[in-house]
C-alpha atoms as a PDB file:
ATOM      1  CA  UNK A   1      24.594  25.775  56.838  1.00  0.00           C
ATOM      2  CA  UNK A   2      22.057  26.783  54.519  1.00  0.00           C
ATOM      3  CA  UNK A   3      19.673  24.119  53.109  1.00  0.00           C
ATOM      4  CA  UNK A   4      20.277  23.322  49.563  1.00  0.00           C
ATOM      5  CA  UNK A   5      17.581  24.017  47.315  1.00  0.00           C
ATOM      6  CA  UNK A   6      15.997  20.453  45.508  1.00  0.00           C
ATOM      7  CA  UNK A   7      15.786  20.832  41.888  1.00  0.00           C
ATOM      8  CA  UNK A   8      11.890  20.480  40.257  1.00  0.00           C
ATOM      9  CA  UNK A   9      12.604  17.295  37.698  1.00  0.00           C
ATOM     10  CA  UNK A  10      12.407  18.417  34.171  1.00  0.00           C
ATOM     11  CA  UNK A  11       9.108  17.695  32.588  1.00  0.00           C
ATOM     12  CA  UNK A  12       8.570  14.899  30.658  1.00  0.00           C
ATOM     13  CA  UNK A  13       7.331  15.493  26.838  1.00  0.00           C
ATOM     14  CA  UNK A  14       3.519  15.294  26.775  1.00  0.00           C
ATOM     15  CA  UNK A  15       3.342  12.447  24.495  1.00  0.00           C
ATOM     16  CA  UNK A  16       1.007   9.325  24.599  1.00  0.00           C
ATOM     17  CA  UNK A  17       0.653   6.192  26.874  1.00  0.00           C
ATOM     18  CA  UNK A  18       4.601   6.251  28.196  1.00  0.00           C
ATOM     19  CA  UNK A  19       4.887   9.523  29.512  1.00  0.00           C
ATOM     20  CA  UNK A  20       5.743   8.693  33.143  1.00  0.00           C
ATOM     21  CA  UNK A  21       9.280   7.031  32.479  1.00  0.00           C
ATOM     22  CA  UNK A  22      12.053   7.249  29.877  1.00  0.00           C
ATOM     23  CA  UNK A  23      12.711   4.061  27.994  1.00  0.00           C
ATOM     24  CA  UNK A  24      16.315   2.885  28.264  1.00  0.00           C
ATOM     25  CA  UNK A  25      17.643   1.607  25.221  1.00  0.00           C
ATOM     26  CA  UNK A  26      17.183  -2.121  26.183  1.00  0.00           C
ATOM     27  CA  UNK A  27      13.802  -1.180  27.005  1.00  0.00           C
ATOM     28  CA  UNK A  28      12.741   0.740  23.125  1.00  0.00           C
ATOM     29  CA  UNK A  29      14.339  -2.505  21.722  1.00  0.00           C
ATOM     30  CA  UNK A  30      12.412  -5.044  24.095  1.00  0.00           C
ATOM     31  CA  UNK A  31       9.024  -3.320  22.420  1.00  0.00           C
ATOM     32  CA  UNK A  32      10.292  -3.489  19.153  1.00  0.00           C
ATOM     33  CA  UNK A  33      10.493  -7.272  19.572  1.00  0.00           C
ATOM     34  CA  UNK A  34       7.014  -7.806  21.453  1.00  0.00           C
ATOM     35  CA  UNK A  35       5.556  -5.605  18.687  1.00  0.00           C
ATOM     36  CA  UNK A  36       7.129  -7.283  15.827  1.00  0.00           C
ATOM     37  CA  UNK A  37       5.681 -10.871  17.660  1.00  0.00           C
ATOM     38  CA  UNK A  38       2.086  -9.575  17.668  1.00  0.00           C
ATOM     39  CA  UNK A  39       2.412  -8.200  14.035  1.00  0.00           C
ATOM     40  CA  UNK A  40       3.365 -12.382  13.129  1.00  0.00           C
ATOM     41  CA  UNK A  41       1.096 -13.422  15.193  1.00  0.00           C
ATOM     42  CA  UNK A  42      -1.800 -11.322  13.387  1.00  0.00           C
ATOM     43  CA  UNK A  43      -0.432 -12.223   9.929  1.00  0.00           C
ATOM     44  CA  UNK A  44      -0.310 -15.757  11.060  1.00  0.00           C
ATOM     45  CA  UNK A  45      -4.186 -15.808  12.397  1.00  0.00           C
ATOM     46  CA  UNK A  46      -5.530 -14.315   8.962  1.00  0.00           C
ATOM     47  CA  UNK A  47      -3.279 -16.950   6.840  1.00  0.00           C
ATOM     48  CA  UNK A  48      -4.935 -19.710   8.049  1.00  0.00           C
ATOM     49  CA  UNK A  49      -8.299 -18.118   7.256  1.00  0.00           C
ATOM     50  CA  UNK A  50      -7.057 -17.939   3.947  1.00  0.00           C
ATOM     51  CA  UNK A  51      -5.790 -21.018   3.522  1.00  0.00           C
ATOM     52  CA  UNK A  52      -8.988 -22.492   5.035  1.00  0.00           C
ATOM     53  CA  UNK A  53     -10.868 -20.661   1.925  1.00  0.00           C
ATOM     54  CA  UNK A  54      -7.808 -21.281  -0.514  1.00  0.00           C
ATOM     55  CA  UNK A  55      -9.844 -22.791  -3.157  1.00  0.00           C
ATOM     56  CA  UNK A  56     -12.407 -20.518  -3.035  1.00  0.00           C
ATOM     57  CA  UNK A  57     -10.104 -17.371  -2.904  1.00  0.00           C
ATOM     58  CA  UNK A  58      -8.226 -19.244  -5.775  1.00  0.00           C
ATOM     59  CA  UNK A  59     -11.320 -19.388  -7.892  1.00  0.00           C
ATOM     60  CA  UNK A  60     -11.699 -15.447  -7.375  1.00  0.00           C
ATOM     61  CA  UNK A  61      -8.279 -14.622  -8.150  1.00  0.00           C
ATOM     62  CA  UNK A  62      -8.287 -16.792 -11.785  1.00  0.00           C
ATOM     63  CA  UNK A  63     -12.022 -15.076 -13.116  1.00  0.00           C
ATOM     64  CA  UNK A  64     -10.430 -12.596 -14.948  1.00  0.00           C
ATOM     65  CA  UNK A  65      -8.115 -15.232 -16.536  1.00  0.00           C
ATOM     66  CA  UNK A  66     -11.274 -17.429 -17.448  1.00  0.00           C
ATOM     67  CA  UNK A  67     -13.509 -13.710 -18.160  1.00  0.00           C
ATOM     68  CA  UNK A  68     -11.274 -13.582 -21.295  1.00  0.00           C
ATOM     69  CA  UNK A  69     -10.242 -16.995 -22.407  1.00  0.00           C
ATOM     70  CA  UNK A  70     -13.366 -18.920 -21.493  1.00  0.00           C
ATOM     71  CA  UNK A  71     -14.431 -20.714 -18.730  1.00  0.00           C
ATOM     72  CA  UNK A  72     -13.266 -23.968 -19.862  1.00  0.00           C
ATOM     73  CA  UNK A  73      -9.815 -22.063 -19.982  1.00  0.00           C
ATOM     74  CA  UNK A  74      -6.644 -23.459 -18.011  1.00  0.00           C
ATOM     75  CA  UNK A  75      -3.347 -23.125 -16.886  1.00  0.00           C
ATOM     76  CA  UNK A  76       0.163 -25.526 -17.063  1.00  0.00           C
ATOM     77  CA  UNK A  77       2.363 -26.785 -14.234  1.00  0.00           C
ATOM     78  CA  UNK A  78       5.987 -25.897 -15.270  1.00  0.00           C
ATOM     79  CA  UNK A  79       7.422 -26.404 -11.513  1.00  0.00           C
ATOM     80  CA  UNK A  80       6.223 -29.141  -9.262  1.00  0.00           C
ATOM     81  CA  UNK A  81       5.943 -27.214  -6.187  1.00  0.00           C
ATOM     82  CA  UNK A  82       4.246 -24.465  -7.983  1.00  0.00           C
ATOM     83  CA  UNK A  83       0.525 -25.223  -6.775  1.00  0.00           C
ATOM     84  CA  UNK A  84       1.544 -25.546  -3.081  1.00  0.00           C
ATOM     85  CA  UNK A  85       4.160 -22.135  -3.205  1.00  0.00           C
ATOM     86  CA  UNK A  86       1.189 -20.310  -4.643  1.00  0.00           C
ATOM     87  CA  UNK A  87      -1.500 -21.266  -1.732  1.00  0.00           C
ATOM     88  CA  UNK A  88       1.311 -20.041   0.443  1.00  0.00           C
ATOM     89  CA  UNK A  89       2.486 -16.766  -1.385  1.00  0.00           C
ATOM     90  CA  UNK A  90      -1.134 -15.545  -1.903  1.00  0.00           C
ATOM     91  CA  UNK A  91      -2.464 -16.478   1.900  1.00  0.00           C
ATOM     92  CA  UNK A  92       0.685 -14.369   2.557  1.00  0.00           C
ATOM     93  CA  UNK A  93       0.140 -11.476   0.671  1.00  0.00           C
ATOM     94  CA  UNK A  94      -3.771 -11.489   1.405  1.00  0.00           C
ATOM     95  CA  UNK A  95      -3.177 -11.685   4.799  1.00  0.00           C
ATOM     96  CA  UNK A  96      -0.780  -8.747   4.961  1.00  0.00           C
ATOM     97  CA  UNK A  97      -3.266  -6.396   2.687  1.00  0.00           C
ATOM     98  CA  UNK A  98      -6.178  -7.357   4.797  1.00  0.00           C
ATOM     99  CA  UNK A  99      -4.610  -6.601   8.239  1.00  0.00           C
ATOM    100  CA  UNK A 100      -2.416  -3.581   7.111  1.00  0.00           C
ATOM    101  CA  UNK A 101      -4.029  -0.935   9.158  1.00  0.00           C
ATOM    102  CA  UNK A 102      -3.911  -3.163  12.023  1.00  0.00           C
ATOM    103  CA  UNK A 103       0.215  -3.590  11.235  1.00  0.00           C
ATOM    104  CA  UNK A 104       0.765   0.153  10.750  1.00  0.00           C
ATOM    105  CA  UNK A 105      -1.152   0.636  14.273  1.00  0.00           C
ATOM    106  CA  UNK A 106       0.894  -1.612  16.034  1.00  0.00           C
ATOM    107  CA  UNK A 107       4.179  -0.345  14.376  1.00  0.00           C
ATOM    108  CA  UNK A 108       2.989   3.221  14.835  1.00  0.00           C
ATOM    109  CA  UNK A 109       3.004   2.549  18.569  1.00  0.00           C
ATOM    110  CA  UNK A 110       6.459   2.030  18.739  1.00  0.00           C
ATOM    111  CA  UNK A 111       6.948   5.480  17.491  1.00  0.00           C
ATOM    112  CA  UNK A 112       4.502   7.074  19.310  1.00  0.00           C
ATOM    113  CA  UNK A 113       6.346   7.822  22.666  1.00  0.00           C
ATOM    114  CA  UNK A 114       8.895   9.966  20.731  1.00  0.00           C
ATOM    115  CA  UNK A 115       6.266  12.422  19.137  1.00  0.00           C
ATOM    116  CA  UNK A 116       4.112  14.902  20.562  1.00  0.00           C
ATOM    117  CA  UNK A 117       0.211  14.752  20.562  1.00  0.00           C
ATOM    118  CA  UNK A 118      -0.396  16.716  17.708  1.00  0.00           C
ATOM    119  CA  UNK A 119       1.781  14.694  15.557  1.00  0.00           C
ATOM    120  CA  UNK A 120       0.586  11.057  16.915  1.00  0.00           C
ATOM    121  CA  UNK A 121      -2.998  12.472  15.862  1.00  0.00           C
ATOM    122  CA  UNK A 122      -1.913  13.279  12.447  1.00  0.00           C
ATOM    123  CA  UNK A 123       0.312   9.713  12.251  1.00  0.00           C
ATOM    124  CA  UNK A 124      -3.217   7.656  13.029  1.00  0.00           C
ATOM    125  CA  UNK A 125      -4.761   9.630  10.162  1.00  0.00           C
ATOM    126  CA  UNK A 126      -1.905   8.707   8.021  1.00  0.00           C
ATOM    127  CA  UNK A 127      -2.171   4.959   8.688  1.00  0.00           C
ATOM    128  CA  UNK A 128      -6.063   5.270   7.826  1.00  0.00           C
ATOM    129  CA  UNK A 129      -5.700   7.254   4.723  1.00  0.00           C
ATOM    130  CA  UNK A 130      -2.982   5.276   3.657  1.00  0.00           C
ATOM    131  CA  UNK A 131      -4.306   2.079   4.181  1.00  0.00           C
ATOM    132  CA  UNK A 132      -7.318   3.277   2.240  1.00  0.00           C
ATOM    133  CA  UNK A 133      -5.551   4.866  -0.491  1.00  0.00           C
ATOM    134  CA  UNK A 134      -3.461   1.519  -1.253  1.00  0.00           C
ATOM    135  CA  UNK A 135      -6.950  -0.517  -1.036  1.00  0.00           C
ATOM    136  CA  UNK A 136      -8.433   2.167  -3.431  1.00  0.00           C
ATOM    137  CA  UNK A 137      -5.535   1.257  -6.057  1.00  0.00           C
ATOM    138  CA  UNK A 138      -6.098  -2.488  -5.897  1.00  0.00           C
ATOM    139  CA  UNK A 139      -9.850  -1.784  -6.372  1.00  0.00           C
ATOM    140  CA  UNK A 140      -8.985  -0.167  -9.770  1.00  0.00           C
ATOM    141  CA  UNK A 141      -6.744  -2.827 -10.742  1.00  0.00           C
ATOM    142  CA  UNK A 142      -9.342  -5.390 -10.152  1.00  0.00           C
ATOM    143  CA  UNK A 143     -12.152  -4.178 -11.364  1.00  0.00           C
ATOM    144  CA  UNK A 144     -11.137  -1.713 -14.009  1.00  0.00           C
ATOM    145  CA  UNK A 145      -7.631  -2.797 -15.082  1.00  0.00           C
ATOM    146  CA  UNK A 146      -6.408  -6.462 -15.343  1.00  0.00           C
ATOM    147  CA  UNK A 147      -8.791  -8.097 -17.162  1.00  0.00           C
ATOM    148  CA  UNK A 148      -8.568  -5.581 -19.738  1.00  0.00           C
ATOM    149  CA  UNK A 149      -4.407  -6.088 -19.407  1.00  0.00           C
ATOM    150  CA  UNK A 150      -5.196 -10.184 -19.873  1.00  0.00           C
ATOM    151  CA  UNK A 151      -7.520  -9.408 -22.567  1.00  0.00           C
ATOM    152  CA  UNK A 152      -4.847  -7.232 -24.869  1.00  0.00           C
ATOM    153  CA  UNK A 153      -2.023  -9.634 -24.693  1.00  0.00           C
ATOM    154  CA  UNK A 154      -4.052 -12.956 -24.807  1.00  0.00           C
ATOM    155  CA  UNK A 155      -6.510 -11.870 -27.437  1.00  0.00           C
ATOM    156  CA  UNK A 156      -6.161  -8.754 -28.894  1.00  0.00           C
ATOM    157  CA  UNK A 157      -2.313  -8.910 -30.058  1.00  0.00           C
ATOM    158  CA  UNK A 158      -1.975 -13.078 -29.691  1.00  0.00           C
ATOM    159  CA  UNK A 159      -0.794 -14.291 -33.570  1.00  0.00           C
ATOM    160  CA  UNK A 160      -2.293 -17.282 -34.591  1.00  0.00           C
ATOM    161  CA  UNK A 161      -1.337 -20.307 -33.708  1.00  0.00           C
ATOM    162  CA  UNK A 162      -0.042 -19.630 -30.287  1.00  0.00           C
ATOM    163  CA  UNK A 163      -1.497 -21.420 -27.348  1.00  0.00           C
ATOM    164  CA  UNK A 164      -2.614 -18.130 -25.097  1.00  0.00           C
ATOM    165  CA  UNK A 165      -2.643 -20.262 -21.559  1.00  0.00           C
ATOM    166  CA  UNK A 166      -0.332 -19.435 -19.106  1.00  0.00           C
ATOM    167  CA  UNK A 167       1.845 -21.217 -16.423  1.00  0.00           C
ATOM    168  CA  UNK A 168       0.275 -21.082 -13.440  1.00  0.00           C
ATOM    169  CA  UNK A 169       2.968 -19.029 -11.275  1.00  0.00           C
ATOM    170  CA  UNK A 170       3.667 -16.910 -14.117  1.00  0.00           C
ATOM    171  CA  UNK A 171       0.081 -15.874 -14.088  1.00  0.00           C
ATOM    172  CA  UNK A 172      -0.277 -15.141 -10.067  1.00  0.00           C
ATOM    173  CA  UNK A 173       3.098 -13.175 -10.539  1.00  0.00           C
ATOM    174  CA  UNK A 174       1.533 -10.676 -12.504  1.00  0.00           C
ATOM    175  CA  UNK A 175      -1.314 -10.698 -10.676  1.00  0.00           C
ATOM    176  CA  UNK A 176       0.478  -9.489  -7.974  1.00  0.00           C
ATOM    177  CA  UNK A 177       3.243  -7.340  -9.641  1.00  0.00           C
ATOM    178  CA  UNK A 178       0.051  -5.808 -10.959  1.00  0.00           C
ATOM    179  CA  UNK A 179      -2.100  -4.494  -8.183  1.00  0.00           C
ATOM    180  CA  UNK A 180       0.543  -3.650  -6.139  1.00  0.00           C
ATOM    181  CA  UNK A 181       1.853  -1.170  -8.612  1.00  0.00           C
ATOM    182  CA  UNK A 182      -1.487   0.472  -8.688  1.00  0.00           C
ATOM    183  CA  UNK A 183      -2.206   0.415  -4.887  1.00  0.00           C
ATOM    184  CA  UNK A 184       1.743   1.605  -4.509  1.00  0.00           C
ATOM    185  CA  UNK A 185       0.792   4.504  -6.909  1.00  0.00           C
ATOM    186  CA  UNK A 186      -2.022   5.536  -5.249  1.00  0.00           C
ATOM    187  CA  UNK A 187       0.164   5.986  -1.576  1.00  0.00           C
ATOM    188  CA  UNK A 188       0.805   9.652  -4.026  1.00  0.00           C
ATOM    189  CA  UNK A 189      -1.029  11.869  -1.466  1.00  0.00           C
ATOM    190  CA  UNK A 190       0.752  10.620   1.503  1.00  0.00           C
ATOM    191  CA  UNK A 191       4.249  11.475  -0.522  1.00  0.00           C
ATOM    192  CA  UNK A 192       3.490  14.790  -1.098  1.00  0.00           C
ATOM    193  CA  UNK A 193       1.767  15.549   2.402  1.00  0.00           C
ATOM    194  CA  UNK A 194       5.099  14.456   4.064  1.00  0.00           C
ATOM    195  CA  UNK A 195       7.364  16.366   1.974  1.00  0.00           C
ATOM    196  CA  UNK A 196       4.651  19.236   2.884  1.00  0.00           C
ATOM    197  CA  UNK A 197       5.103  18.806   6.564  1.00  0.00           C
ATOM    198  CA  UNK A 198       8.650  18.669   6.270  1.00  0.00           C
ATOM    199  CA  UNK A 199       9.022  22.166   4.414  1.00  0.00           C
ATOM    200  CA  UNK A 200      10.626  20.647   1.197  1.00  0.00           C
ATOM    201  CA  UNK A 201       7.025  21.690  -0.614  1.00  0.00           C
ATOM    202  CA  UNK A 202       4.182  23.367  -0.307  1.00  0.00           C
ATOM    203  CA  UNK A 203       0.778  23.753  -2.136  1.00  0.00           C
ATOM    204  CA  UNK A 204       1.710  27.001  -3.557  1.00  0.00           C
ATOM    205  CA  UNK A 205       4.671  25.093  -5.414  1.00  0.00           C
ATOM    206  CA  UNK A 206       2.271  22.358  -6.530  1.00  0.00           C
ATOM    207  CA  UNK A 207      -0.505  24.707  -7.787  1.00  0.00           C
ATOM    208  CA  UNK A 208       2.041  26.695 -10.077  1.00  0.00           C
ATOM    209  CA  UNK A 209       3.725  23.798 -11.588  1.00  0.00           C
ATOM    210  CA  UNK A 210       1.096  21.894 -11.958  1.00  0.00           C
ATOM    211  CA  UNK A 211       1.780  21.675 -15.869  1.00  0.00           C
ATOM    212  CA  UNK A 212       4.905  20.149 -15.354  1.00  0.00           C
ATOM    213  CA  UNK A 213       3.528  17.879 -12.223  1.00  0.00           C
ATOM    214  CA  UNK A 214       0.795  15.990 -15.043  1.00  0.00           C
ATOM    215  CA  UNK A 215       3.600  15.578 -16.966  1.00  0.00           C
ATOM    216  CA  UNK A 216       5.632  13.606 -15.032  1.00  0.00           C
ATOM    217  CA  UNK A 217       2.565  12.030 -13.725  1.00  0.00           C
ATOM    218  CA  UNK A 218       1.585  10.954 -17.612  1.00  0.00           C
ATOM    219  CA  UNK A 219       5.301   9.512 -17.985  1.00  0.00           C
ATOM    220  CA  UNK A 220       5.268   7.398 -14.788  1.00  0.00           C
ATOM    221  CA  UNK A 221       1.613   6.000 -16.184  1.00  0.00           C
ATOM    222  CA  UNK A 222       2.788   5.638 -19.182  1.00  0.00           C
ATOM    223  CA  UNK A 223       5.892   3.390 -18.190  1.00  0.00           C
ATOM    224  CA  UNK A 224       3.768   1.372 -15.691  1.00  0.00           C
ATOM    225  CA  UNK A 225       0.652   1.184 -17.527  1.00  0.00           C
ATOM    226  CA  UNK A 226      -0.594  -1.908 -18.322  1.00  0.00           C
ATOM    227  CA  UNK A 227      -1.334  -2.150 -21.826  1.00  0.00           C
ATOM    228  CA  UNK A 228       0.180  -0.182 -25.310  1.00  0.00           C
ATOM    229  CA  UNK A 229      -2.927   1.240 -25.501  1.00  0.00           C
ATOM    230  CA  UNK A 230      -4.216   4.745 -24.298  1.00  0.00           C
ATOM    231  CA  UNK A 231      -6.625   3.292 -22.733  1.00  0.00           C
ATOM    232  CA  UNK A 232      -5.140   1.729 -19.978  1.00  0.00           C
ATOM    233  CA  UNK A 233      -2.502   4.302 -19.159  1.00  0.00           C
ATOM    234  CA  UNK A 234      -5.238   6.507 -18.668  1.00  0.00           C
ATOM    235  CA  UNK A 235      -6.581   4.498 -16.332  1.00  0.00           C
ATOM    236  CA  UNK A 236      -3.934   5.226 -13.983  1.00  0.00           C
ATOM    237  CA  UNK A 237      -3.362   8.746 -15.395  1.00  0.00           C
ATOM    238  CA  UNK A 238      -6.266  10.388 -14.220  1.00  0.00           C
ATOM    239  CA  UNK A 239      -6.492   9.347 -10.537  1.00  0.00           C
ATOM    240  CA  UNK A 240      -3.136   9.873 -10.128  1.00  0.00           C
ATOM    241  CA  UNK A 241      -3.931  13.508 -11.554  1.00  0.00           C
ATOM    242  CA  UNK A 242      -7.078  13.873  -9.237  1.00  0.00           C
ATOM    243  CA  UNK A 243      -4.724  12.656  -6.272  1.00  0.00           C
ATOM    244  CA  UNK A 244      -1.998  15.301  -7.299  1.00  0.00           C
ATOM    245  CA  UNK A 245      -4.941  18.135  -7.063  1.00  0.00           C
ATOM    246  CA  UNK A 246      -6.405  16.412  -3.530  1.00  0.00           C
ATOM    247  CA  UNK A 247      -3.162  16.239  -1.751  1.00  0.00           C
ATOM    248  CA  UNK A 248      -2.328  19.980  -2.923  1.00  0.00           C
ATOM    249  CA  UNK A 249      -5.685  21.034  -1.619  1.00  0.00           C
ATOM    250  CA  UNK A 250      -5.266  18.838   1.653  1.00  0.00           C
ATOM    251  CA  UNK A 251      -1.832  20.683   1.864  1.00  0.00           C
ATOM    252  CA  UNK A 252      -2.848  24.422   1.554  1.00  0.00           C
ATOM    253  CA  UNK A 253      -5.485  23.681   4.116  1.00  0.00           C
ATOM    254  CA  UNK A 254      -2.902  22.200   6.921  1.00  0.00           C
ATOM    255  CA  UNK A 255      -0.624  26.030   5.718  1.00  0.00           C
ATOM    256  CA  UNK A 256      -3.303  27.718   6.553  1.00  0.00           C
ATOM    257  CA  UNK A 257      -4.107  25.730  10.009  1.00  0.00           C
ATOM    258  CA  UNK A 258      -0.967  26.066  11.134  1.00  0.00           C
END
């Protein structure tokens, strides 16, 4: 009887650290989990940082307020768990901006067994750029933006008469709502560098509407702008504009490499 002939195993994908087994199901969701756990466990070890330094990172946060009102100026206590939910929200959110590129690495691992190498070397370049892009818009907010915001609505275009101090959770709400508009905005590149990759653009597209592109750019600052003024939508107008031109630049380059 002839010998049967053993079939080679098929070859596993040349992706990163997993490539020596196939995850079950169980197994992809088991991750997941673990991953999730160290991603609240590093959120967790930079709150209490913060909230070691609350009072001092609270003093930072309100100098704009006081930069335009005075620094005598201060703020009322509508609720009565308003002081204590603010420490809380803004250790939170500080601690998730400050260890983002840490929770996009740890997420991105997850993912990483399914892609190729090429692709998980152009997803940790992604996380980086992102990360930095999104820090780049709260930069702009801070030092270019807000106070100038405070300064329109409390000073500039106050009538007489009115008290301009604010509630004290009214005031870290737009804080927030604030920057993260700008540092969402600025995650523009990344947008148009995926739809790239995924063939629903391409930089030749981008280059010859550009016209219309600014446009739509000048609406979308215009609506989240800060201020009635020119002035501050053009603050967010003309990076967005310089991002438009970067990311069609960065896009023609990775036609041409490929």
């Amino acid at each position: 009887m002839a010998a049967i002939k053993k079939q080679k195993p098929l070859p596993l994908p040349e992706n990163s650290e997993t490539r020596e087994k196939i995850m079950t199901l169980g197994e992809h969701l088991e991750e997941l989990r673990q991953r999730l756990i160290y991603s609240i466990l590093v959120v967790f070890s930079f709150m209490i940082v913060t909230l070691y330094f609350g009072s001092e990172i609270h003093s930072i946060l309100i100098s704009p307020y006081r930069n335009v009102l005075g620094p005598d100026a201060h703020f009322f206590q509508i609720q009565l768990m308003a002081p204590f939910l603010i420490y809380l929200k803004t250790s939170l959110l500080l601690s998730v901006l400050v260890a983002l590129p840490i929770l996009l690495y740890i997420l991105w691992g997850f993912i990483v067994p399914a892609v190729d190498q090429k692709t998980e070397r152009w997803g940790k370049f992604i996380i980086l750029f992102s990360t930095l892009l999104f820090w780049s818009g709260l930069a702009l907010c801070w030092f270019t933006v807000f106070e100038g915001f405070l300064r329109v609505f409390l000073v500039v275009l106050r009538p007489e008469g009115i008290d301009p101090y604010l509630p004290i959770d009214e005031y870290y709400d737009l804080f927030f709502n604030l920057h993260l508009v700008f540092g969402a905005s600025f995650q523009l590149p990344i947008v148009l560098i995926l739809l790239g990759r995924l063939g629903v653009l391409s930089s030749k597209f981008l280059f010859f509407r550009w016209r219309e592109s600014v446009l739509i750019i000048a609406v979308i600052s215009a609506v989240l702008s800060p201020g009635p003024d020119v002035f501050s939508m053009m603050m967010l107008l003309l990076p967005l504009t310089f991002l438009f031109f970067l990311s069609a630049i960065i896009m023609m380059l990775m036609e041409k490499a490929d």
